[in-house]
Protein backbone atom coordinates (compact mmCIF):
# COMPACT_ATOMS: atom_id res chain seq x y z
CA UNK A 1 91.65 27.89 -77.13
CA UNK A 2 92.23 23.79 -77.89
CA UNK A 3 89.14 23.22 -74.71
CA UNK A 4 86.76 25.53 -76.36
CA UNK A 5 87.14 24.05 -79.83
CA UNK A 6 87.06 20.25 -78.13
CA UNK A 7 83.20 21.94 -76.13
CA UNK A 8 82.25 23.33 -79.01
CA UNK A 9 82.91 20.02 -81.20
CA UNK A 10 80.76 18.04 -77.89
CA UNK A 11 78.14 20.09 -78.08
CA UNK A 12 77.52 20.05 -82.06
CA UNK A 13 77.84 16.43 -81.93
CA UNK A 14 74.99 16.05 -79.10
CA UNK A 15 72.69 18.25 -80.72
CA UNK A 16 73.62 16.90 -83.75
CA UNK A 17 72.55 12.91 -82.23
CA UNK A 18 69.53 14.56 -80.42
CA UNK A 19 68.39 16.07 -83.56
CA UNK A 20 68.67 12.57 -85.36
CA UNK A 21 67.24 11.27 -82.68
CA UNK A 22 63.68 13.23 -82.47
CA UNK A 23 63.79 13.03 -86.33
CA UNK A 24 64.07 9.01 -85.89
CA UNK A 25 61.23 9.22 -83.86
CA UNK A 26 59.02 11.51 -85.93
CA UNK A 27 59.69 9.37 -89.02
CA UNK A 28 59.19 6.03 -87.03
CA UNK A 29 55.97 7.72 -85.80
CA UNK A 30 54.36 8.66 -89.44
CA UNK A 31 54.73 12.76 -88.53
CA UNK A 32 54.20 15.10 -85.97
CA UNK A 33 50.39 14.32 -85.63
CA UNK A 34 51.12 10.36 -85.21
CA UNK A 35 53.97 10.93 -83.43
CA UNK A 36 51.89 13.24 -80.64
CA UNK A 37 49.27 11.09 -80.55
CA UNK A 38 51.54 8.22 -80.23
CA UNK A 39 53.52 10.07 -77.44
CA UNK A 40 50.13 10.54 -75.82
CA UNK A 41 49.45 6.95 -75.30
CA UNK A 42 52.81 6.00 -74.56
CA UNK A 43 52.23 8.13 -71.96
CA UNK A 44 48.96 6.90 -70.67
CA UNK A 45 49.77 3.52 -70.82
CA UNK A 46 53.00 4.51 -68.80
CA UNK A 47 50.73 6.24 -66.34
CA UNK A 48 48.20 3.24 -66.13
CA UNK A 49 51.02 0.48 -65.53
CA UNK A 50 52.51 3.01 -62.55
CA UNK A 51 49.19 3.49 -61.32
CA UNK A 52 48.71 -0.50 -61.14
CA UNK A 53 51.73 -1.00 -59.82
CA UNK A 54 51.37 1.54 -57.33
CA UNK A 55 48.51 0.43 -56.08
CA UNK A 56 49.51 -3.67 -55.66
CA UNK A 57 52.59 -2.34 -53.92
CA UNK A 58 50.35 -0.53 -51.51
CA UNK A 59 47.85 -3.43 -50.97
CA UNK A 60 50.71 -5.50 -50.72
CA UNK A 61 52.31 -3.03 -48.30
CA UNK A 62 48.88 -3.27 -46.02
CA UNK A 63 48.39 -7.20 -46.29
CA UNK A 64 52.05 -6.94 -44.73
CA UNK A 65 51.16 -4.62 -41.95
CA UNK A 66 47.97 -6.85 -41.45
CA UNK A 67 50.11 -9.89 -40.88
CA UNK A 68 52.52 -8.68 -38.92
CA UNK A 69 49.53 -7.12 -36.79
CA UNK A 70 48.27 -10.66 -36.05
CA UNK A 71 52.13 -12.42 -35.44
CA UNK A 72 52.33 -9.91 -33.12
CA UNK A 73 48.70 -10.41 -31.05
CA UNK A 74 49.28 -13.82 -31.09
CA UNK A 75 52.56 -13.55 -29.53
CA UNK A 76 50.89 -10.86 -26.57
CA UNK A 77 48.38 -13.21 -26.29
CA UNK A 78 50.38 -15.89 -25.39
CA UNK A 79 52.78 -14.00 -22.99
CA UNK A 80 49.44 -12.92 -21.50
CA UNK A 81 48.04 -16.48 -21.15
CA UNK A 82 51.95 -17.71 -20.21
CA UNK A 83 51.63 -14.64 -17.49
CA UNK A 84 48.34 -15.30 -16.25
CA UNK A 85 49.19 -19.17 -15.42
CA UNK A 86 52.74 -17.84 -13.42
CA UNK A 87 50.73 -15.17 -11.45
CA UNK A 88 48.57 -18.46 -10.98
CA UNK A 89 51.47 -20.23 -9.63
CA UNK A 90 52.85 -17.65 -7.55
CA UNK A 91 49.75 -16.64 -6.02
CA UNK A 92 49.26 -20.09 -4.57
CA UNK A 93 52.27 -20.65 -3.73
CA UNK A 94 52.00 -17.28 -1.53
CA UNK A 95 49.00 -18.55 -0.09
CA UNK A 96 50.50 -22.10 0.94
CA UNK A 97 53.54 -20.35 2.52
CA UNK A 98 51.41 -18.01 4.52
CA UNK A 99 49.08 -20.47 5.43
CA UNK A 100 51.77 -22.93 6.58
CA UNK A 101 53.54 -19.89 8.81
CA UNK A 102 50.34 -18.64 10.36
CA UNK A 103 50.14 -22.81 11.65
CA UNK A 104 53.59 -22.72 12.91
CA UNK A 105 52.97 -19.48 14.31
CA UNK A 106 49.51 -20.95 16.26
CA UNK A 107 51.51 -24.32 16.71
CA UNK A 108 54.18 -22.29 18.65
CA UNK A 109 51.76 -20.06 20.70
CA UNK A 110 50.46 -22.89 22.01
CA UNK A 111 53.26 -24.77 22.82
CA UNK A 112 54.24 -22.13 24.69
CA UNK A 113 50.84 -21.29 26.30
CA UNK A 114 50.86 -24.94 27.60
CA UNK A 115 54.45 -24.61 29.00
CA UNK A 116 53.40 -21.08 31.08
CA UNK A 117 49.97 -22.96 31.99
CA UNK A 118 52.35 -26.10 33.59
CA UNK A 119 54.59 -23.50 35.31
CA UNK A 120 52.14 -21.36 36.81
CA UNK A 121 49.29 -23.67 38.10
CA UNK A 122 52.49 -25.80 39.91
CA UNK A 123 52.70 -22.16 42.03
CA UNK A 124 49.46 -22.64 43.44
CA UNK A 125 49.27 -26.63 44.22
């Protein structure tokens, strides 16, 4: 019985303060009229400083994206270039090696060309 006396007493008390409350409000607003029309652009100005605010967090929002768009293009573009020069590198460095084996290749063929050419022309002397 005591915890539906002590909700009872809560709840006469908050309507109570919310009564006093919206009556505050009414009287603060010069009547019901003033005080709609006052809740009206309380509202709208509400509305218009969310909209605003909205909106720069959304261009700032893009100009973010944007930026980090461009770090990031810059940074391809210069593991491209950086790519390009070690392809560069490699490739001629291929091309040195393979030259420089194809001569020791010919180099050797010869060698031993002239070495079969000594041994068989001293068969027929």
């Amino acid at each position: 019985m005591a915890t539906r006396k002590t909700s009872m007493q809560v709840w006469l008390w908050s309507s109570a303060a919310l009564s006093g409350g919206v009556g505050w409000y009414l009287y603060q607003a010069g009547g019901k009229k003033s005080a709609e029309k006052e809740a009206q652009q309380n509202s709208m100005t509400s509305a218009k400083s969310i909209g605003a605010d909205a909106g720069q967090k959304i261009d700032s929002a893009i100009n973010e994206a944007r930026t980090t768009a461009n770090r990031v293009d810059q940074k391809l573009e210069a593991y491209r270039a950086q790519a390009d020069k070690k392809v560069g590198d490699y490739s001629t460095q291929v091309k040195r090696d393979a030259q420089s084996a194809v001569e020791q290749f010919d180099k050797t063929v010869e060698d031993q060309a002239a070495k079969s050419k000594g041994w068989l022309s001293g068969w027929f002397k």
